[in-house]
C-alpha atoms as a PDB file:
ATOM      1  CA  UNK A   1     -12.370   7.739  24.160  1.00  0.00           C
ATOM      2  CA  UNK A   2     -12.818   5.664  21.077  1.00  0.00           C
ATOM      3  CA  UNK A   3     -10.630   5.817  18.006  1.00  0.00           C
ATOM      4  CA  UNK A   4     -10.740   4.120  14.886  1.00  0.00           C
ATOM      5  CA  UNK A   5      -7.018   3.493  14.255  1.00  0.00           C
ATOM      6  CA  UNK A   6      -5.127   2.948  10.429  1.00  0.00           C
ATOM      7  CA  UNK A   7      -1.480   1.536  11.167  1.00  0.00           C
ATOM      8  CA  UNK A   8      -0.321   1.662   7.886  1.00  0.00           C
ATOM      9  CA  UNK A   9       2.586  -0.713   6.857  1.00  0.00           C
ATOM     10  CA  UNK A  10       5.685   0.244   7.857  1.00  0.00           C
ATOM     11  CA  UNK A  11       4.515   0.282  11.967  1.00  0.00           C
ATOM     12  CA  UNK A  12       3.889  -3.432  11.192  1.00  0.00           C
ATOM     13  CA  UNK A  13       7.096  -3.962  10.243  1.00  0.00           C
ATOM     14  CA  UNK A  14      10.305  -2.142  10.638  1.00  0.00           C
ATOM     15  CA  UNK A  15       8.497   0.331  12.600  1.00  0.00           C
ATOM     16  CA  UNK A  16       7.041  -1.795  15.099  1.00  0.00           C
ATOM     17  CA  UNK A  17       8.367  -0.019  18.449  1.00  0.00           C
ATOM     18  CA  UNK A  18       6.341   2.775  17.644  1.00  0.00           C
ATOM     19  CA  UNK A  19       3.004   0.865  17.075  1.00  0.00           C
ATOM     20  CA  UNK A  20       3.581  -1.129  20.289  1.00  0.00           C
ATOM     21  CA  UNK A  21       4.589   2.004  22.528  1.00  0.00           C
ATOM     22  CA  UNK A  22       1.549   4.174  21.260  1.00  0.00           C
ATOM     23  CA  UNK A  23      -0.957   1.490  22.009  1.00  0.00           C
ATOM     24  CA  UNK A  24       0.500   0.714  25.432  1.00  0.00           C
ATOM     25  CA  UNK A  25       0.248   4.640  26.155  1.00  0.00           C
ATOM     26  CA  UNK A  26      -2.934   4.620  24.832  1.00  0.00           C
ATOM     27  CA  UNK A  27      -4.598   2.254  26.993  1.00  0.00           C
ATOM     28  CA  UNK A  28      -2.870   3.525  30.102  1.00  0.00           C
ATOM     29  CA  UNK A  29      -4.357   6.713  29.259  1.00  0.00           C
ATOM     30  CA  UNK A  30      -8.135   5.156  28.907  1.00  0.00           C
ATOM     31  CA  UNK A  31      -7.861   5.787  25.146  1.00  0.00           C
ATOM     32  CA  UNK A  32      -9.112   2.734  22.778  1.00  0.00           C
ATOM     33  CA  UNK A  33      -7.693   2.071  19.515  1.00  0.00           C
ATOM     34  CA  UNK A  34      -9.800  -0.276  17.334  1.00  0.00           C
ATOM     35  CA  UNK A  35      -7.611  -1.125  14.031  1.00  0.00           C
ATOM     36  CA  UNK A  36      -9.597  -0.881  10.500  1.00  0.00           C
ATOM     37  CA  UNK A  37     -10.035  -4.836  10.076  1.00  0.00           C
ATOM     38  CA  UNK A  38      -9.690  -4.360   5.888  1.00  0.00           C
ATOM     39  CA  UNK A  39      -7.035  -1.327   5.541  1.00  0.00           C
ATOM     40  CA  UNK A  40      -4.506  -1.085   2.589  1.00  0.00           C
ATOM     41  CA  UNK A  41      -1.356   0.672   2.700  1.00  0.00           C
ATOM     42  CA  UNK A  42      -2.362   4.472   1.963  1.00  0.00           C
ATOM     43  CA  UNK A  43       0.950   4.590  -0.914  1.00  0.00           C
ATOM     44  CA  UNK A  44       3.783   5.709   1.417  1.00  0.00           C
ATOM     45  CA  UNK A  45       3.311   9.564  -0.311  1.00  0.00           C
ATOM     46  CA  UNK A  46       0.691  11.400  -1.496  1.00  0.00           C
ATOM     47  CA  UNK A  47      -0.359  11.424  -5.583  1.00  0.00           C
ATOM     48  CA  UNK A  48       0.090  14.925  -6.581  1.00  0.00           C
ATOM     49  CA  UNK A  49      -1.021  14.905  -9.899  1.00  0.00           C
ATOM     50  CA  UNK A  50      -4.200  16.069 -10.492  1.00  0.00           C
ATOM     51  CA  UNK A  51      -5.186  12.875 -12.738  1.00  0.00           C
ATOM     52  CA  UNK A  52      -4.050  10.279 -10.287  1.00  0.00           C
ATOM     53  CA  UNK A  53      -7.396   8.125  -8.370  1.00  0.00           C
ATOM     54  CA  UNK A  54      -6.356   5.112  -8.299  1.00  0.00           C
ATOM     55  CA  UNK A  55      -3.348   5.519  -5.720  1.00  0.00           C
ATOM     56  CA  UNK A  56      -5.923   7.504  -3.417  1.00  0.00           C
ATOM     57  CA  UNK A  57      -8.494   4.796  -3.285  1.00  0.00           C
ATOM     58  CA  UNK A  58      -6.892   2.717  -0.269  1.00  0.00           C
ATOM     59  CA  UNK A  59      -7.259   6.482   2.323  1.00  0.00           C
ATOM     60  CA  UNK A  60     -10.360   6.976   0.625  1.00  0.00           C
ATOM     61  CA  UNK A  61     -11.957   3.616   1.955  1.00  0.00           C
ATOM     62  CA  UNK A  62     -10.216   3.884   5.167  1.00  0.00           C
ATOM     63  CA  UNK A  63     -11.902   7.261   6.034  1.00  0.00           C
ATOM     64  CA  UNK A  64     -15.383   5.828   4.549  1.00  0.00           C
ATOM     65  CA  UNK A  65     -14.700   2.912   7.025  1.00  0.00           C
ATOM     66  CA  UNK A  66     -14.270   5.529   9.983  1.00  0.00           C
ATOM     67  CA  UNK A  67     -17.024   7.855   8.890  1.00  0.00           C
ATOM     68  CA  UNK A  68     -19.901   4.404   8.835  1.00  0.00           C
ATOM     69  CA  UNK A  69     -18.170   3.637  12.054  1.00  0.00           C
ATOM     70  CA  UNK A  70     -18.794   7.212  13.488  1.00  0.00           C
ATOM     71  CA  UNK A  71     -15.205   8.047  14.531  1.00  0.00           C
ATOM     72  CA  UNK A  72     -12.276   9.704  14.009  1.00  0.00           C
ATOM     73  CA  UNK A  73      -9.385   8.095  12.028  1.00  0.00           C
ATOM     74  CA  UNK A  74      -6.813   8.357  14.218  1.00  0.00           C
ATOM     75  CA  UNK A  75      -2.505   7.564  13.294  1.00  0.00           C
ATOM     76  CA  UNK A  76       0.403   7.352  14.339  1.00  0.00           C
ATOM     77  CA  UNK A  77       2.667   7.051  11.089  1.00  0.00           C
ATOM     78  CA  UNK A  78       3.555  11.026   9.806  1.00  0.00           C
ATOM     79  CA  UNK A  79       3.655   9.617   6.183  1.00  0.00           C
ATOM     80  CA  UNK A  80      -0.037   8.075   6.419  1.00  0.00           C
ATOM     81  CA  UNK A  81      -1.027  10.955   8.461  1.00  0.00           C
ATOM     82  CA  UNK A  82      -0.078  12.909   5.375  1.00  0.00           C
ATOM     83  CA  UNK A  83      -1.771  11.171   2.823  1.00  0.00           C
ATOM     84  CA  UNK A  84      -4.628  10.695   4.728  1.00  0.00           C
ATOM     85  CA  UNK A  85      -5.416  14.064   5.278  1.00  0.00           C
ATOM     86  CA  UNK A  86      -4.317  15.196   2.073  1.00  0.00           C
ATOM     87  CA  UNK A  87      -6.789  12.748   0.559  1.00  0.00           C
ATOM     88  CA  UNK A  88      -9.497  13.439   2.974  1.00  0.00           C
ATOM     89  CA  UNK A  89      -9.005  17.364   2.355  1.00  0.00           C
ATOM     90  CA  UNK A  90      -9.467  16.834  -1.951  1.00  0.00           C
ATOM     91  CA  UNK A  91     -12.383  14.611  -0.802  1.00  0.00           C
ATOM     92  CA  UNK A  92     -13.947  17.925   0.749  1.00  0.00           C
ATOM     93  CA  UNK A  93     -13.200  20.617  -1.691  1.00  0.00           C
ATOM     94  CA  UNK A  94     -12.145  18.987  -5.056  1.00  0.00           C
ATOM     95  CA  UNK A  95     -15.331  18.130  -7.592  1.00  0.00           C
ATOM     96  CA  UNK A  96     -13.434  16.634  -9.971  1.00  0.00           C
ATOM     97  CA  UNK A  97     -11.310  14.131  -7.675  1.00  0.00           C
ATOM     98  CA  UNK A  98     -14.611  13.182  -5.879  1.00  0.00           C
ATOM     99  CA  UNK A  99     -16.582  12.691  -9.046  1.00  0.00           C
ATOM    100  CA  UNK A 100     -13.752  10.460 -10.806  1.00  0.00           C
ATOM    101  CA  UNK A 101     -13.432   8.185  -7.060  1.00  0.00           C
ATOM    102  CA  UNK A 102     -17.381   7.717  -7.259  1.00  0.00           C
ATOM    103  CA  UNK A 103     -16.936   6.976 -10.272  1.00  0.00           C
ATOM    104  CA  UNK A 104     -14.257   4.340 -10.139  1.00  0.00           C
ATOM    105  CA  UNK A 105     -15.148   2.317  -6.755  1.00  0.00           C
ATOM    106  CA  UNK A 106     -18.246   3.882  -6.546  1.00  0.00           C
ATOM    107  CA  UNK A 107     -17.842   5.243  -2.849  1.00  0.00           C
ATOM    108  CA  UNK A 108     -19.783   8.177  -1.846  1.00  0.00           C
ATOM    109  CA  UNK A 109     -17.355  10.135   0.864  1.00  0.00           C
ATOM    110  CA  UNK A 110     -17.254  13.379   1.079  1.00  0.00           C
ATOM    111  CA  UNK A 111     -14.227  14.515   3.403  1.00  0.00           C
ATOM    112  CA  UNK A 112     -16.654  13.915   6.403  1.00  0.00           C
ATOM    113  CA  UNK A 113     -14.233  11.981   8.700  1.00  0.00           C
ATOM    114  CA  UNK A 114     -11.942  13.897  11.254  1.00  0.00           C
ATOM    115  CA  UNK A 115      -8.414  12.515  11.034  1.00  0.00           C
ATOM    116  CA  UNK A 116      -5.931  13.090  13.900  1.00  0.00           C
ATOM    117  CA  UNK A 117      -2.154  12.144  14.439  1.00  0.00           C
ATOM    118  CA  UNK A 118      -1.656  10.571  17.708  1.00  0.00           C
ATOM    119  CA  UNK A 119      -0.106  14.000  18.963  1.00  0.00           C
ATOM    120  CA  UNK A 120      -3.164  15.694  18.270  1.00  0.00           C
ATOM    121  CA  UNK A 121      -5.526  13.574  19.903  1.00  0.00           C
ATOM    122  CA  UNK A 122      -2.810  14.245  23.002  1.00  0.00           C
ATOM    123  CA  UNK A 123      -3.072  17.989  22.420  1.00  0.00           C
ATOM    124  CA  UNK A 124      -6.985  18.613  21.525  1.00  0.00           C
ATOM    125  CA  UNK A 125      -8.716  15.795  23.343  1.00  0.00           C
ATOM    126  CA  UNK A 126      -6.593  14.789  25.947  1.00  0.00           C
ATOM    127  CA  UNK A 127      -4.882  18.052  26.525  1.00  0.00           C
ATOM    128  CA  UNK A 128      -1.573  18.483  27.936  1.00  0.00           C
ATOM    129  CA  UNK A 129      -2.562  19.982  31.286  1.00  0.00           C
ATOM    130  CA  UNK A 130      -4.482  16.598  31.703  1.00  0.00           C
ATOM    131  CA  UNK A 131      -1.414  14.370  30.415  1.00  0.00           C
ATOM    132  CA  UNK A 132       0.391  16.311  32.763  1.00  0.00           C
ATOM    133  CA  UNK A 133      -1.366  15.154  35.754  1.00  0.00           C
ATOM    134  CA  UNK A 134      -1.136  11.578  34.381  1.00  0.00           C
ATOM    135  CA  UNK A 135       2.862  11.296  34.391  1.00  0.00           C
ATOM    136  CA  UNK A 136       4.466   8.994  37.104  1.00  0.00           C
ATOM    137  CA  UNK A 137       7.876   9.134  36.719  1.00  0.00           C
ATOM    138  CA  UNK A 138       8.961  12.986  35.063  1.00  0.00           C
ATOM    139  CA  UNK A 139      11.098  13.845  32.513  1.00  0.00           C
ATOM    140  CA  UNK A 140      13.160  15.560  34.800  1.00  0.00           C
ATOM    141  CA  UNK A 141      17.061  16.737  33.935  1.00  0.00           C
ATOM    142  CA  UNK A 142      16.163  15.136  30.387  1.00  0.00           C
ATOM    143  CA  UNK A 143      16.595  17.822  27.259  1.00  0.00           C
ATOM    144  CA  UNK A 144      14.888  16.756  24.685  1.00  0.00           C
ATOM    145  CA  UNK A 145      14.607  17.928  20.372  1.00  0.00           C
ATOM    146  CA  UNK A 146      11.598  17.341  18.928  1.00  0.00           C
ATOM    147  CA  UNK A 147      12.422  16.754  14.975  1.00  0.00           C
ATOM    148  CA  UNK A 148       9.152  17.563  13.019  1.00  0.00           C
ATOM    149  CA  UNK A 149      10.378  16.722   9.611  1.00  0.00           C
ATOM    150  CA  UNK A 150       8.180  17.492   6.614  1.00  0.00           C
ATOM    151  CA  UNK A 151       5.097  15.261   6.522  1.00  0.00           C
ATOM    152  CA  UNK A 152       3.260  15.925   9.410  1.00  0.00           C
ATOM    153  CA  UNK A 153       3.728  20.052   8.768  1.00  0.00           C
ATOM    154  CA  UNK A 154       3.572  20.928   5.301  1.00  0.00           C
ATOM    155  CA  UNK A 155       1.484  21.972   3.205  1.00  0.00           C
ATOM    156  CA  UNK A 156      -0.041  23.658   6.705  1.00  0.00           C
ATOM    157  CA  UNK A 157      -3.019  25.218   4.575  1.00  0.00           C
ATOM    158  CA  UNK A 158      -4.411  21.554   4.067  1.00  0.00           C
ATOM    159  CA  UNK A 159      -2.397  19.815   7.214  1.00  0.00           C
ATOM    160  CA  UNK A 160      -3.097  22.233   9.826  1.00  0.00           C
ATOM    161  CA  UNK A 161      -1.250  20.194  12.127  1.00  0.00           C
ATOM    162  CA  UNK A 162       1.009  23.386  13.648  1.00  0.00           C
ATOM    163  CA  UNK A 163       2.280  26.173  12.495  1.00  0.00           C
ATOM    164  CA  UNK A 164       5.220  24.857   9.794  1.00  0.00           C
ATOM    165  CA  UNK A 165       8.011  27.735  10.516  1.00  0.00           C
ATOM    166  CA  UNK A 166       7.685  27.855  14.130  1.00  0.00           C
ATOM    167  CA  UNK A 167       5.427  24.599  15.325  1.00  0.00           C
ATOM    168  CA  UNK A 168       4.769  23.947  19.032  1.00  0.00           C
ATOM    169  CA  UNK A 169       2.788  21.144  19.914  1.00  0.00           C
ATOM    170  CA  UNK A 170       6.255  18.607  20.538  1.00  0.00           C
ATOM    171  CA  UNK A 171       8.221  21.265  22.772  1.00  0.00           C
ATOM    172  CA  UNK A 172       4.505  21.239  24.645  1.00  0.00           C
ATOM    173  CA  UNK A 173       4.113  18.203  24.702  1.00  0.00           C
ATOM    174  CA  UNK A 174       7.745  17.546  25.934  1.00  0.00           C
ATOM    175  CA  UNK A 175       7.235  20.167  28.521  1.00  0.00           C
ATOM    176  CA  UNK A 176       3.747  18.278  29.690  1.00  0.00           C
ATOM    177  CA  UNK A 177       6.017  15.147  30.410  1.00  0.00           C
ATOM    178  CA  UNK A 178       8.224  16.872  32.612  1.00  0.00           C
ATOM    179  CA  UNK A 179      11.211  16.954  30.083  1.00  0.00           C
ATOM    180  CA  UNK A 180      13.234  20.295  28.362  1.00  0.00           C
ATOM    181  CA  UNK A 181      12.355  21.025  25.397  1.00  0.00           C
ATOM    182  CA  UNK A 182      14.822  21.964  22.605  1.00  0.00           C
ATOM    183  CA  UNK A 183      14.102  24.390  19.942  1.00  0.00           C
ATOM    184  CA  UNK A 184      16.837  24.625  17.515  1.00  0.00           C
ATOM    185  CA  UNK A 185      16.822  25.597  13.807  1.00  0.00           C
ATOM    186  CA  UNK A 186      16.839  22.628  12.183  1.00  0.00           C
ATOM    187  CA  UNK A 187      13.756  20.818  14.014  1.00  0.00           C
ATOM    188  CA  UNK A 188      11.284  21.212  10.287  1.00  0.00           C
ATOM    189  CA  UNK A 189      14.470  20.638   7.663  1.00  0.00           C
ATOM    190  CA  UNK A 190      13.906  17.684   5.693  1.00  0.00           C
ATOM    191  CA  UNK A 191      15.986  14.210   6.513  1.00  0.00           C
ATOM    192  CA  UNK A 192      16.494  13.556   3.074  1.00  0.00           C
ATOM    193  CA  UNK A 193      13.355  11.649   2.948  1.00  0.00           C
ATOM    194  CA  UNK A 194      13.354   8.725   0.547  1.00  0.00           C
ATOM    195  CA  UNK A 195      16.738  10.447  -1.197  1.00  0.00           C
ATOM    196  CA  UNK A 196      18.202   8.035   1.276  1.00  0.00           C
ATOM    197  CA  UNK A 197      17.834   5.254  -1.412  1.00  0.00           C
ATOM    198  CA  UNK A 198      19.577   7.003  -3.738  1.00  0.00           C
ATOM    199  CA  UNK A 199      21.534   9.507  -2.618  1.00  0.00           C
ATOM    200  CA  UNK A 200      23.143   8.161   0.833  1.00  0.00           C
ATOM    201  CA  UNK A 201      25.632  11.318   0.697  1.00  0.00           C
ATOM    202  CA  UNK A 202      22.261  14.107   0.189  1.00  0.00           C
ATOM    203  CA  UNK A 203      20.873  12.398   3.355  1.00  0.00           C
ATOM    204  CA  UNK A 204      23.709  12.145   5.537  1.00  0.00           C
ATOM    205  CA  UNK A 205      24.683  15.848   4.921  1.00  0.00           C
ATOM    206  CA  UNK A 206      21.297  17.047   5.751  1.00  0.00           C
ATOM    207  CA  UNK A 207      20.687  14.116   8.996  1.00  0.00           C
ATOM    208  CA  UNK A 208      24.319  15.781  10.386  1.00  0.00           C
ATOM    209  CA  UNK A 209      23.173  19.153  10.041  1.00  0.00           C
ATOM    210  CA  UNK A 210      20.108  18.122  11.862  1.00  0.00           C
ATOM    211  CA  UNK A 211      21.967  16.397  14.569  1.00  0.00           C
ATOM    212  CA  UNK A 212      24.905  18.776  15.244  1.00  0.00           C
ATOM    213  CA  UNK A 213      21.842  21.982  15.034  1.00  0.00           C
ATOM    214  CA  UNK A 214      20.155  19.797  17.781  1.00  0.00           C
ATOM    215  CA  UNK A 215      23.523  18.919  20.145  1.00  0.00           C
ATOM    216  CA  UNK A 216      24.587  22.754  19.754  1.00  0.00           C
ATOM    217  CA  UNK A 217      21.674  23.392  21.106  1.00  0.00           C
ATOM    218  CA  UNK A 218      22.371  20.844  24.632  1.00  0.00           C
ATOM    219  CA  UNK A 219      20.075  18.475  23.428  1.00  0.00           C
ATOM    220  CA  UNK A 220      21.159  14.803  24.727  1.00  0.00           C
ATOM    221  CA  UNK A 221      18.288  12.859  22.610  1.00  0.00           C
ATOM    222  CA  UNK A 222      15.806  13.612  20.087  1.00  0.00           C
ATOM    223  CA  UNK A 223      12.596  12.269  19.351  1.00  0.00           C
ATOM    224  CA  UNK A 224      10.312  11.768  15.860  1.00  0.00           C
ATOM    225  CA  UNK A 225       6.721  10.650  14.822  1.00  0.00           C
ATOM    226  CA  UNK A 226       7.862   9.808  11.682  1.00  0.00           C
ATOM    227  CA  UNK A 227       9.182   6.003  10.823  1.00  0.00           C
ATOM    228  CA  UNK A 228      11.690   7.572   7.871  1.00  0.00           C
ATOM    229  CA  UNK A 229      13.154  10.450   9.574  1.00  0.00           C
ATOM    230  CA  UNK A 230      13.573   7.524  12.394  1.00  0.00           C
ATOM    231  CA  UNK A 231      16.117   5.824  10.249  1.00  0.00           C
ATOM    232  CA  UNK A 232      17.708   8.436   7.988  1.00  0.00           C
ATOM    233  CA  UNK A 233      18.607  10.571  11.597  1.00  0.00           C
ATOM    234  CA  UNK A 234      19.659   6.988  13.705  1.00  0.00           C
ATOM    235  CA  UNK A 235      21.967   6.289  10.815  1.00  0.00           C
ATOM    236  CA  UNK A 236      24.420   9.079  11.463  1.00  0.00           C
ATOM    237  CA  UNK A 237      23.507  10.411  15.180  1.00  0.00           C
ATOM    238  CA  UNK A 238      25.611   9.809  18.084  1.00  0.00           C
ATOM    239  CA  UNK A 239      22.863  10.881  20.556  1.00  0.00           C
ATOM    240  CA  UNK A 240      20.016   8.562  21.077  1.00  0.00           C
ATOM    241  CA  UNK A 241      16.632   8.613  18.476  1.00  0.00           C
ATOM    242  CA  UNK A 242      13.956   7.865  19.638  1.00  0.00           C
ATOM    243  CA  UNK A 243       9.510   7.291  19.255  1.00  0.00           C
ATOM    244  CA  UNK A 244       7.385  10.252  20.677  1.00  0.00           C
ATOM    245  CA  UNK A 245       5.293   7.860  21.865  1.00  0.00           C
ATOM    246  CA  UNK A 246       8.538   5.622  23.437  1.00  0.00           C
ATOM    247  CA  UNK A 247       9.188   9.312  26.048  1.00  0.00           C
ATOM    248  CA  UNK A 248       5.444   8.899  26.827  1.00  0.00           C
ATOM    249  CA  UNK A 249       5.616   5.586  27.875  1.00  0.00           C
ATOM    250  CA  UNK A 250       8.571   5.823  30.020  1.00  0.00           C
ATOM    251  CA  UNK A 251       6.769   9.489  31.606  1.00  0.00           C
ATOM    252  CA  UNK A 252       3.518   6.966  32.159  1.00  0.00           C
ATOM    253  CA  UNK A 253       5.897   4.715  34.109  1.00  0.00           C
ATOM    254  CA  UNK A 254       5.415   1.300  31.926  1.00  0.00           C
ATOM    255  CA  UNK A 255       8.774  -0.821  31.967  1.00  0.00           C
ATOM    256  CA  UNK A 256      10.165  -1.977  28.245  1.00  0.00           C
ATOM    257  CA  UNK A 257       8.403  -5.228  28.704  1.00  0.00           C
ATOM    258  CA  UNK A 258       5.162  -3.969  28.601  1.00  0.00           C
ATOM    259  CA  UNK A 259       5.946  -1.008  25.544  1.00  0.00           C
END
């Protein structure tokens, strides 16, 4: 399988362990990630008002890129996931946003391009039962919370990713790696987001509640996709944090040095 990959910024930076332990997966599991040679950073968050082009135009040329290439955009980031399907759904279904991007860069896209988080292409393409077989060295004895944050679930109506009160797909995903999976209440409460660089005291009461939901619950690690909620929750927890894609590795039996 063939992907066209967008990395975004912050998984060439500060972010980096997740980049280099979802590519190692990836090609241990046959799956090839070819980067976008020109992409931009997508903005971080999406535009929401209705007059703003100019912000969407870096996603906009990234899924052109994918849909000449005649692949899926496939990432790893929550955030660009987020704006990139965001941008890709008012591509599809808004006149007015399409006409005023043809308009400005004159780029004729209309919403064609299929973009996938890393998860999903685990979940829809792969499947679990088949990354199941795959696993080397189990989970086993290891119970771990999945913490969705925001991006990659709401608004579900143009994310579709899961279902946003009661997703699945990490506890299954978990499960397919031999681990236990921890459901607890606070697995799709904000992190306090970008707050954290203003309002250290908002994001460290709502990262504790987080963490202590997830340790009542027996959890002894917990795992994100997202690069922010990676930070804001490491900050203040006393149980590890860690990359989705850092569990996989270590189920697919590759050592540190080569994740």
């Amino acid at each position: 399988m063939i992907y066209d990959y967008y990395p975004g910024c912050t998984l060439k930076n500060q972010a980096s362990a997740l980049e280099k332990s979802a590519m190692t997966a990836a090609e241990a599991l046959g799956v090839e990630l070819r980067e976008l040679p020109e992409w931009q950073c997508c903005g971080g968050v999406y535009p929401m008002a209705s007059n703003e082009n100019a912000h969407k135009l870096p996603s906009v040329r990234a899924l052109q890129s994918a849909k000449d290439n005649g692949r899926d955009l496939l990432t790893v980031c929550s955030a660009c996931y987020h704006v990139l399907k965001s941008v890709n759904y008012d591509m599809k279904n808004s006149d007015t946003v399409r006409n005023k991007v043809r308009s400005y860069a004159e780029i004729d896209y209309g919403g064609e391009t299929r973009v996938l988080h890393f998860l999903e292409m685990l979940r829809d393409d792969i499947g679990f039962e088949a990354l199941r077989k795959k696993v080397t060295n189990p989970l086993t004895g290891q119970r771990i919370a999945p913490y969705y944050g925001c991006l990659i679930l709401r608004p579900s109506a143009i994310i579709g990713f899961d279902d946003a009160e009661n997703p699945r797909i990490m506890e299954d995903y978990i499960t397919s790696l031999g681990g236990e999976a921890v459901v607890y209440p606070f697995r799709n409460e904000c992190c306090g987001g970008y707050m954290a660089a203003e309002n250290q005291t908002l994001t460290e009461k709502k990262c504790r509640d987080i963490i202590g939901s997830a340790k009542a619950h027996g959890a002894d690690c917990i795992i994100t996709a997202c690069p922010l909620c990676y930070y804001n929750l490491k900050k203040y927890s006393d149980i590890p944090v860690r990359y989705f894609t850092q569990i996989l590795c270590e189920a697919l039996g590759i050592g540190e040095d080569e994740a």
